[in-house]
Protein backbone atom coordinates (compact mmCIF):
# COMPACT_ATOMS: atom_id res chain seq x y z
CA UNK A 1 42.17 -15.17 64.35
CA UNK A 2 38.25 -14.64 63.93
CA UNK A 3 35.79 -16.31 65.35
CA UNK A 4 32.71 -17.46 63.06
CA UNK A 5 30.32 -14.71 65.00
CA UNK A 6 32.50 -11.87 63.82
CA UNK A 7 29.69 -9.86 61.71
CA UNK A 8 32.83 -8.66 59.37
CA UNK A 9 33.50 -12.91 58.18
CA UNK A 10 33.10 -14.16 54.73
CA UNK A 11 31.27 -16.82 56.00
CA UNK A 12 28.05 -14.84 56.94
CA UNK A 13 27.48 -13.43 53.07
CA UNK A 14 24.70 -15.53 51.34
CA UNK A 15 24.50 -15.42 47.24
CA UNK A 16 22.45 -12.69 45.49
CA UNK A 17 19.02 -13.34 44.74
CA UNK A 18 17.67 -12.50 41.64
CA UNK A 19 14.18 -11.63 40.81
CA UNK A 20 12.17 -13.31 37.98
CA UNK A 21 12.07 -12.20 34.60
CA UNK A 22 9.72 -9.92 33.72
CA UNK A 23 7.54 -11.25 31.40
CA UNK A 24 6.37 -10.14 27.75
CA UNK A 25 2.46 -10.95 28.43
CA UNK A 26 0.37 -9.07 28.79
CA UNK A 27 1.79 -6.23 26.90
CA UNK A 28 2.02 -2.55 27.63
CA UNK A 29 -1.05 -0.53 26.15
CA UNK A 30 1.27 1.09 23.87
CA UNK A 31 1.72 -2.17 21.86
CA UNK A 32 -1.83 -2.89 21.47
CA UNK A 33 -2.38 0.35 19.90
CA UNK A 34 0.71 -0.02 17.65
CA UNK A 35 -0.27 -3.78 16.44
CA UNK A 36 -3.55 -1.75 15.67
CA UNK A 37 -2.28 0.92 14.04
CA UNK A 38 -0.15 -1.71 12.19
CA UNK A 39 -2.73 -4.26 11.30
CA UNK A 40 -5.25 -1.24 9.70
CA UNK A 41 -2.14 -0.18 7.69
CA UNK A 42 -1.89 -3.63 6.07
CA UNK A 43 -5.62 -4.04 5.66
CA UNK A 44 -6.10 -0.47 3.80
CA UNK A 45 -2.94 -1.51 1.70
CA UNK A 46 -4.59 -4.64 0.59
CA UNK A 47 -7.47 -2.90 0.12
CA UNK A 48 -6.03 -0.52 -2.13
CA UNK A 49 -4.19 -2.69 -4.36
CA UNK A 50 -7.28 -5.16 -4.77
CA UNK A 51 -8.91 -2.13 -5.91
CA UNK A 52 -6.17 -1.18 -7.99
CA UNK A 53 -5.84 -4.52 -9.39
CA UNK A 54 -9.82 -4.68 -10.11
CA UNK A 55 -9.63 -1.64 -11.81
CA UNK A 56 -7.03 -2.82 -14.14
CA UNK A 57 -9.14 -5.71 -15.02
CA UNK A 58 -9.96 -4.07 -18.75
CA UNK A 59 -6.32 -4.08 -19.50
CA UNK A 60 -5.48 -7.51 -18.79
CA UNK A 61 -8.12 -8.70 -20.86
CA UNK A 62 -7.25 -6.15 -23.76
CA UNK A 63 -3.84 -7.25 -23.83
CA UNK A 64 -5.39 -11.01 -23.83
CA UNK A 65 -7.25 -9.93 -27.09
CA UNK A 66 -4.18 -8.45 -28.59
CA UNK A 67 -2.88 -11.50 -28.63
CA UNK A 68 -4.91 -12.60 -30.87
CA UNK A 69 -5.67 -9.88 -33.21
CA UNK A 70 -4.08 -10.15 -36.68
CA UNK A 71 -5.54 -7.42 -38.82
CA UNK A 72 -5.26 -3.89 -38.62
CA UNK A 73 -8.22 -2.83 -38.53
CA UNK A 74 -8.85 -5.44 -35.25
CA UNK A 75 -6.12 -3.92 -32.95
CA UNK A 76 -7.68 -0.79 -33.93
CA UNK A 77 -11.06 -1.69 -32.75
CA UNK A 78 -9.60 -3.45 -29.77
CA UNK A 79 -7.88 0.18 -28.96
CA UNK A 80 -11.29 2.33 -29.28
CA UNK A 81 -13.04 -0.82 -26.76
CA UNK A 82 -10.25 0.01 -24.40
CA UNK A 83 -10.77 3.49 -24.47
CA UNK A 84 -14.38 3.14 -23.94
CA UNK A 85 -13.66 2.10 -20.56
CA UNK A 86 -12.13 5.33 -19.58
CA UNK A 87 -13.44 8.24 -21.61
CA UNK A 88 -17.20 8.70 -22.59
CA UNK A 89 -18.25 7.58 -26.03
CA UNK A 90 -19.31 10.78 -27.54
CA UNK A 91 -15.91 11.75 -27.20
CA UNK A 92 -14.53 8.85 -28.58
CA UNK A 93 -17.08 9.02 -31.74
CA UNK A 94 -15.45 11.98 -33.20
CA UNK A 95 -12.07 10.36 -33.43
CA UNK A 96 -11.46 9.48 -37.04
CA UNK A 97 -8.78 9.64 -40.00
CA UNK A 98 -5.81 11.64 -38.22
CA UNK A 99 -7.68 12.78 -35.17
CA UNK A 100 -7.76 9.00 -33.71
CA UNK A 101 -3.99 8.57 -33.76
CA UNK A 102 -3.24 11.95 -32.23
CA UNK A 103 -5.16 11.25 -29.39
CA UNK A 104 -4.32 7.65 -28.54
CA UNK A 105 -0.58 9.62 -28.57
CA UNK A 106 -2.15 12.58 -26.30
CA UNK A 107 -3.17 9.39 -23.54
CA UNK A 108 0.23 7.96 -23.68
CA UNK A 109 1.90 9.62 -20.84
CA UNK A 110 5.59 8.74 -21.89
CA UNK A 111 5.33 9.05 -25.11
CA UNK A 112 5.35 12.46 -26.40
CA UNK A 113 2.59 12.65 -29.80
CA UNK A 114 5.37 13.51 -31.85
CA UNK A 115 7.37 10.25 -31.35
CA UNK A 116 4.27 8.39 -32.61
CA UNK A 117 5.99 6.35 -35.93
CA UNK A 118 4.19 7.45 -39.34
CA UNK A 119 4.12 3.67 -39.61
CA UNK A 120 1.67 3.49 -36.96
CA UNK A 121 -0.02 6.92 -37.36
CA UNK A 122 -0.73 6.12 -40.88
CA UNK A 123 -2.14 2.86 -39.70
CA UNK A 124 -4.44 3.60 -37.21
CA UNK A 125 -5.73 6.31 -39.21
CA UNK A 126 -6.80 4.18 -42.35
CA UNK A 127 -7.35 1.02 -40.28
CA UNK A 128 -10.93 0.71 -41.18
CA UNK A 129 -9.97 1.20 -45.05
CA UNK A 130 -7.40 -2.15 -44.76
CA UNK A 131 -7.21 -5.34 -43.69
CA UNK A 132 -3.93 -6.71 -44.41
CA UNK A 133 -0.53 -5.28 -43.78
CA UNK A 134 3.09 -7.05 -43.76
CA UNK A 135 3.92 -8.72 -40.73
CA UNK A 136 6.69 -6.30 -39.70
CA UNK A 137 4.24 -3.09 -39.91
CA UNK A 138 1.89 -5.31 -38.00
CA UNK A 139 4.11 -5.91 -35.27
CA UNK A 140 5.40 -2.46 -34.47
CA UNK A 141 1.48 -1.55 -34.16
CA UNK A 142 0.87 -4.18 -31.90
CA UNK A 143 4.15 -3.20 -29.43
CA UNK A 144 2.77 0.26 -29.71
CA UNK A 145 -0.81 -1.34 -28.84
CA UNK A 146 0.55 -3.03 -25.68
CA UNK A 147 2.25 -0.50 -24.66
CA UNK A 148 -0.74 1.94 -24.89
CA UNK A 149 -3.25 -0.51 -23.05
CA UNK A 150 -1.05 -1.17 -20.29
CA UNK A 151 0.37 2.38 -19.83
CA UNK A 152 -2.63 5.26 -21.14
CA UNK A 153 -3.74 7.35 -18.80
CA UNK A 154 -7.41 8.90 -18.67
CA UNK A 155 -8.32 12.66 -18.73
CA UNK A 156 -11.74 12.57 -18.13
CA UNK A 157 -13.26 10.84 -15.03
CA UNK A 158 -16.09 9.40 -15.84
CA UNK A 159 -18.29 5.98 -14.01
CA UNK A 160 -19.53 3.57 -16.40
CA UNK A 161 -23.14 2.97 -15.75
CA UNK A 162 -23.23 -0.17 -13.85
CA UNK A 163 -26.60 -1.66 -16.00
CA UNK A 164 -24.65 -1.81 -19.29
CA UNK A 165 -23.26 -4.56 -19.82
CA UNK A 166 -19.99 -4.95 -21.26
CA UNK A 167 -21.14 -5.37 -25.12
CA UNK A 168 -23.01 -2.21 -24.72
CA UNK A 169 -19.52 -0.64 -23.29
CA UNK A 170 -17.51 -2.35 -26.53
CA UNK A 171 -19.44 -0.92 -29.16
């Protein structure tokens, strides 16, 4: 038998003491800087697409407009005031008869110039001669005008001087 001072007795082990948790706070360095790092990200993002969205303000209100334009000749118009906001006006000036068509088709980046209906073509290059046109010709040159506003791309950079005011810019 074994006696109770026997150092090799059950009796003498005591339970396992375990430390405290670490705790999450305060954090490593290394998480500061990330959280940083991950905080700038989101504020250049939003920055960005305020910007982005700012800058697309013209289009939004063009395709507002188109809404309401029932006449040739007034999605036409509504086309060339849209342009204005990207390319400069003397370049814009020269566009007439056949020459204003071709190059709305030129801006359209996925729609090749060639695809451009004669329907449409033939309207936008005698829109200032008519007024009136049946409702279905109408139509397909106001899907073609949406479609240009919201997708035409700009190839000349250019800033619109900041003391005109946005008549001055539509005319």
């Amino acid at each position: 038998m074994m006696k109770a001072s026997d150092p090799t007795s059950l009796d003498r082990l005591n339970d396992i003491v375990v430390p405290a948790p670490v705790s999450w706070w305060p954090l490593a360095p290394g998480w500061y800087v990330l959280i940083a790092g991950l905080l700038a990200t989101c504020v250049w993002l939003a920055w960005k697409n305020w910007r982005a969205w700012k800058a697309n303000a013209y289009r939004r209100e063009a395709i507002h407009e188109l809404k309401s334009a029932n006449t040739v000749s007034a999605i036409s118009e509504l086309l060339r005031r849209t342009a204005l906001t990207t390319t400069p006006r003397s370049e814009l000036a020269t566009l007439t008869g056949d020459r204003w068509p071709e190059w709305l088709s030129q801006q359209f980046p996925h729609q090749p110039s060639a695809s451009l209906s004669p329907t449409v073509h033939e309207q936008l290059a005698t829109a200032a001669y008519r007024d009136h046109a049946n409702e279905e010709s109408l139509a397909e040159l106001r899907t073609f005008a949406a479609a240009w506003i919201a997708q035409h791309s700009s190839t000349t950079s250019r800033t619109v001087n900041s003391n005109t005011t946005s008549e001055e810019r539509a005319c």
